[in-house]
PDB file of N, CA and C in Angstrom:
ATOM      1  N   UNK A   1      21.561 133.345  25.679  1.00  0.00           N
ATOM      2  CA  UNK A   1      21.857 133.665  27.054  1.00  0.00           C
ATOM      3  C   UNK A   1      23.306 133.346  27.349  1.00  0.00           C
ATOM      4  N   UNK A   2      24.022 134.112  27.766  1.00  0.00           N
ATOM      5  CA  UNK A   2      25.403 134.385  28.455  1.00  0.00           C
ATOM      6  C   UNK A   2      25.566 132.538  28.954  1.00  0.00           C
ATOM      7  N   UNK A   3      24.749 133.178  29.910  1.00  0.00           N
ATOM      8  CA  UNK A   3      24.874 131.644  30.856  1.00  0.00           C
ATOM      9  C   UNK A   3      25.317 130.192  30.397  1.00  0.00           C
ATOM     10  N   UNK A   4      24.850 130.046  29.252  1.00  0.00           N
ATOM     11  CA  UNK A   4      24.900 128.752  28.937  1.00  0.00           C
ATOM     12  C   UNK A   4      26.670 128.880  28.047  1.00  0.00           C
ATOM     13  N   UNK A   5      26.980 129.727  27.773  1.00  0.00           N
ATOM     14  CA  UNK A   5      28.502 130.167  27.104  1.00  0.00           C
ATOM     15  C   UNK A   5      28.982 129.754  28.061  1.00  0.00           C
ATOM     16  N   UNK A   6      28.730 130.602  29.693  1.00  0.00           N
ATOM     17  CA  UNK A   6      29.693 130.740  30.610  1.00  0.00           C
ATOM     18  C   UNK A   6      29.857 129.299  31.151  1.00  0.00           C
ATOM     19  N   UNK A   7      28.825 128.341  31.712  1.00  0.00           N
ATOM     20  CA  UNK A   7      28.152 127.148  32.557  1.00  0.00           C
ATOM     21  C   UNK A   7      28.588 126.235  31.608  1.00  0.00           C
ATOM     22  N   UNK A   8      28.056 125.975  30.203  1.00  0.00           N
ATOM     23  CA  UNK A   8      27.959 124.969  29.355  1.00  0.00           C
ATOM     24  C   UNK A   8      26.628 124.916  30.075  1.00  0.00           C
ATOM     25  N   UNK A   9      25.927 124.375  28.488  1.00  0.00           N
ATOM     26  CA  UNK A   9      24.164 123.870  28.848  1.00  0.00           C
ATOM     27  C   UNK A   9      23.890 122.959  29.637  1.00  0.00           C
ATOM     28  N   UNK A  10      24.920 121.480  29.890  1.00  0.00           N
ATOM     29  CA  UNK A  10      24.764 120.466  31.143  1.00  0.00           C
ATOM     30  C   UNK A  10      24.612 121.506  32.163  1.00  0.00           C
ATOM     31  N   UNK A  11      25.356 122.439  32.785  1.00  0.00           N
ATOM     32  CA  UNK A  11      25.571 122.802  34.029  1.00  0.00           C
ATOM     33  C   UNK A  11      24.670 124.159  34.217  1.00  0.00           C
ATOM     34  N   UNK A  12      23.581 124.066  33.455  1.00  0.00           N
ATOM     35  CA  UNK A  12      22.711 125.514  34.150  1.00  0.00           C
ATOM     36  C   UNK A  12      21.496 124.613  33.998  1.00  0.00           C
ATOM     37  N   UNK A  13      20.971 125.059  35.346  1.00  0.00           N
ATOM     38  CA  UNK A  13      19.377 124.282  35.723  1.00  0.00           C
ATOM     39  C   UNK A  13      18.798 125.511  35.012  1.00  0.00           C
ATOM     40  N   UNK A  14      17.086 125.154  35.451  1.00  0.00           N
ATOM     41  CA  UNK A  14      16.271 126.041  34.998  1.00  0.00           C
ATOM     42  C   UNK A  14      16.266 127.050  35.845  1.00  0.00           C
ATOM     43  N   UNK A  15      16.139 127.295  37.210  1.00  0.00           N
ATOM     44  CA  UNK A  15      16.293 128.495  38.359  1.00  0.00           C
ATOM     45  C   UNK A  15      17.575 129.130  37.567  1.00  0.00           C
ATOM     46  N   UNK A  16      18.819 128.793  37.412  1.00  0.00           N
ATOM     47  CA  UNK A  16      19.456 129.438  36.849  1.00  0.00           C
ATOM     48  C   UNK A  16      19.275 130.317  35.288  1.00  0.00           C
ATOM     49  N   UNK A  17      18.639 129.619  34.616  1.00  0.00           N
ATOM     50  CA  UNK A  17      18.257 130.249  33.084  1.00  0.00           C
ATOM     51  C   UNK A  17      17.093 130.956  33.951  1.00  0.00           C
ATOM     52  N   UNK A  18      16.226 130.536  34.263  1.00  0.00           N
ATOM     53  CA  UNK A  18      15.505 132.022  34.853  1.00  0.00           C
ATOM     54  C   UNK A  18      16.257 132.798  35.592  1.00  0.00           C
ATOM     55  N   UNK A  19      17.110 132.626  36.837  1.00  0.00           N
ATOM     56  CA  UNK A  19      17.697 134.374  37.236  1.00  0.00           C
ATOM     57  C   UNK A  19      18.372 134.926  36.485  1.00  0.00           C
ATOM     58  N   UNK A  20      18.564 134.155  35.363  1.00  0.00           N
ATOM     59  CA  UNK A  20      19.702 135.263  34.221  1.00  0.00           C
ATOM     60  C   UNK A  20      18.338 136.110  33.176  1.00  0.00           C
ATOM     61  N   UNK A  21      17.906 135.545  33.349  1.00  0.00           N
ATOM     62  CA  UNK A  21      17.107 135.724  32.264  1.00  0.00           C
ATOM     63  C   UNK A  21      15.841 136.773  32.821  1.00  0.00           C
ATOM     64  N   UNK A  22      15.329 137.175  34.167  1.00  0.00           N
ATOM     65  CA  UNK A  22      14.861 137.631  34.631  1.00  0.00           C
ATOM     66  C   UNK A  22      13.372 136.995  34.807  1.00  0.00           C
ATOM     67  N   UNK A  23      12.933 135.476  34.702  1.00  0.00           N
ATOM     68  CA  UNK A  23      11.708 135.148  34.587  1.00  0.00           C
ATOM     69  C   UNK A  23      11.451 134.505  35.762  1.00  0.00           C
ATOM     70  N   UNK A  24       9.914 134.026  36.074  1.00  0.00           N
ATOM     71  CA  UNK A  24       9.519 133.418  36.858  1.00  0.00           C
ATOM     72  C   UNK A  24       9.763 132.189  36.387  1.00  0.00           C
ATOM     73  N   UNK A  25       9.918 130.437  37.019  1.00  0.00           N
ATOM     74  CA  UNK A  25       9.297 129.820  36.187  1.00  0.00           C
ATOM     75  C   UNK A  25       8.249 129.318  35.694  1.00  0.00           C
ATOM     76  N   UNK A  26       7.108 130.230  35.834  1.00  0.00           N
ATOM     77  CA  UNK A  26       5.875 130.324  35.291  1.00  0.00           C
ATOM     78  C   UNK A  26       6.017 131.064  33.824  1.00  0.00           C
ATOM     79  N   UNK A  27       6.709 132.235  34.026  1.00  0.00           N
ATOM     80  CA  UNK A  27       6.871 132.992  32.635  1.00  0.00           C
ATOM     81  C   UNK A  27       7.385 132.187  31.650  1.00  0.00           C
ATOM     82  N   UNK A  28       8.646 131.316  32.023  1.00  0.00           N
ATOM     83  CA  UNK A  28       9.239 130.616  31.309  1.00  0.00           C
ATOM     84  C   UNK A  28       8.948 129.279  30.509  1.00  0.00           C
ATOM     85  N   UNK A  29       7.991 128.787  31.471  1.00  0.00           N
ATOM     86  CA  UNK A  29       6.921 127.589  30.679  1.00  0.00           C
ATOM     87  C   UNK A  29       5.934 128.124  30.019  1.00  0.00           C
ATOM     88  N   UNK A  30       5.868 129.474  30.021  1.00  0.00           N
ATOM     89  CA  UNK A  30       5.128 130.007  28.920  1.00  0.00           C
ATOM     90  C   UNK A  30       5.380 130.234  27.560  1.00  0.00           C
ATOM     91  N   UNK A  31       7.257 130.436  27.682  1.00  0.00           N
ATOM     92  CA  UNK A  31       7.155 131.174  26.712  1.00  0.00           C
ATOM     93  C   UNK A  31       8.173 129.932  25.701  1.00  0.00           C
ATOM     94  N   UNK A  32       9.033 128.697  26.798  1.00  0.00           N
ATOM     95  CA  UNK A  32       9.496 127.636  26.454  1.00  0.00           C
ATOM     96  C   UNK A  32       9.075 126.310  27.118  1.00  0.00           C
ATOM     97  N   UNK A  33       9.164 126.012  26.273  1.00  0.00           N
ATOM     98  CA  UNK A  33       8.797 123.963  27.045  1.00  0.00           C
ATOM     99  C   UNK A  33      10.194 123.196  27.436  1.00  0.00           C
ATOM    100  N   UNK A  34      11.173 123.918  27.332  1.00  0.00           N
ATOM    101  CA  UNK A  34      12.561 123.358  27.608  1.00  0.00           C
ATOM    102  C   UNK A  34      13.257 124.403  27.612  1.00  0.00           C
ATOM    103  N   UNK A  35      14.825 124.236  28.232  1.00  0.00           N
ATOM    104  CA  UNK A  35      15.960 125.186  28.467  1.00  0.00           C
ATOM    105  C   UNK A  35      16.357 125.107  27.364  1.00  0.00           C
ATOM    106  N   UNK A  36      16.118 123.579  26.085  1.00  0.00           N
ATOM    107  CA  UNK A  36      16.959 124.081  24.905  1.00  0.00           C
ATOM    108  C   UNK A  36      16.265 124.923  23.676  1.00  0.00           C
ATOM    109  N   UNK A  37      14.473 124.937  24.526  1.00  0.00           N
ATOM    110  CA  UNK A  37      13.981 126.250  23.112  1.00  0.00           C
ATOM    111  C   UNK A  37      14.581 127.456  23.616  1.00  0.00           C
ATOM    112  N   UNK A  38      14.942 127.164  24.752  1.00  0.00           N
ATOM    113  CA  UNK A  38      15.778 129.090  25.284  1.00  0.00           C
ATOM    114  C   UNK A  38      16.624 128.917  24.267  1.00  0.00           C
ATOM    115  N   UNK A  39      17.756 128.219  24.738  1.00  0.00           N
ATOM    116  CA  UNK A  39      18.780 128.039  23.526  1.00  0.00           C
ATOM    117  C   UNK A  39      18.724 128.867  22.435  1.00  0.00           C
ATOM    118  N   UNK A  40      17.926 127.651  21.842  1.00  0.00           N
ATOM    119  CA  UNK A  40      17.697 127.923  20.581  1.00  0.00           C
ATOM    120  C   UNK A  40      17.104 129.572  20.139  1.00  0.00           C
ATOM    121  N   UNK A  41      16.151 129.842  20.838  1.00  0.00           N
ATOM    122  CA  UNK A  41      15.766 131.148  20.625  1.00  0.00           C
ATOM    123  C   UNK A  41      16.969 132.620  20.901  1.00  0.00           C
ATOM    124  N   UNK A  42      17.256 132.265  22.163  1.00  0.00           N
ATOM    125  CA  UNK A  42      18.668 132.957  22.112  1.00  0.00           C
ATOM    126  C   UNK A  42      19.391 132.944  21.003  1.00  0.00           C
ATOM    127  N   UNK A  43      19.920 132.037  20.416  1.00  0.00           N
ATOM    128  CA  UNK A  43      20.989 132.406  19.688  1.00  0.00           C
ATOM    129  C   UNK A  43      20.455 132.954  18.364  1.00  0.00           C
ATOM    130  N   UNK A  44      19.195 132.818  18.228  1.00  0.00           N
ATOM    131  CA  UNK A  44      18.564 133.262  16.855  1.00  0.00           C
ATOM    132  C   UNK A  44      18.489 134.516  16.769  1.00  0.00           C
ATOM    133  N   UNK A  45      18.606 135.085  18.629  1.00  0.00           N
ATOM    134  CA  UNK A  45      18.175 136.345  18.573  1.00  0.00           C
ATOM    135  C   UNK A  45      18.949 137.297  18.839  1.00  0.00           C
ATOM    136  N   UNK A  46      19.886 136.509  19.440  1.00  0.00           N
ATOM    137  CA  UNK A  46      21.406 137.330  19.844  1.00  0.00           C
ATOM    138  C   UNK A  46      22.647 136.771  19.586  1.00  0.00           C
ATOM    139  N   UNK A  47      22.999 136.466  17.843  1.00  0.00           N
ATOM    140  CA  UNK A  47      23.730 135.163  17.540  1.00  0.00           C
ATOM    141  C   UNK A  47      25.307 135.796  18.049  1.00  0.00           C
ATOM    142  N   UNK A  48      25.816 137.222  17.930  1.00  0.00           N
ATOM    143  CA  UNK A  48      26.711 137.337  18.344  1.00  0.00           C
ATOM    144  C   UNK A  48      27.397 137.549  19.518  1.00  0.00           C
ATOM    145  N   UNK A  49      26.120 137.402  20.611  1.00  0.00           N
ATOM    146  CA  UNK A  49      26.721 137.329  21.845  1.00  0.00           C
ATOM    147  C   UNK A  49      27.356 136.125  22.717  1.00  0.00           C
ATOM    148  N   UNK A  50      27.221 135.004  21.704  1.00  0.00           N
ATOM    149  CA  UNK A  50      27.660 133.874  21.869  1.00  0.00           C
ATOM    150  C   UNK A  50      29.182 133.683  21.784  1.00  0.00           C
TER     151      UNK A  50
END
């Protein structure tokens, strides 16, 4: 996710990784248990948009 490039990971809450990201945070505790499995999954999945 962009966001965390743009913010640094201290400075993006979760409301924020969800409006970038387009989720509820219901969707998002679904699909992570933390902002850093976003992370992590992001960059696995979009390593060069970093």
């Amino acid at each position: 996710m962009h966001i965390f490039a743009e913010r640094g990971y201290a400075d993006c809450s979760l409301a924020d990784v969800c409006a970038t990201a387009g989720l509820s945070k219901r969707q998002f505790s679904e699909e992570f248990q933390t902002r850093e499995g976003a992370l992590i999954a992001s960059s696995r999945t979009n390593p060069l948009r970093w």
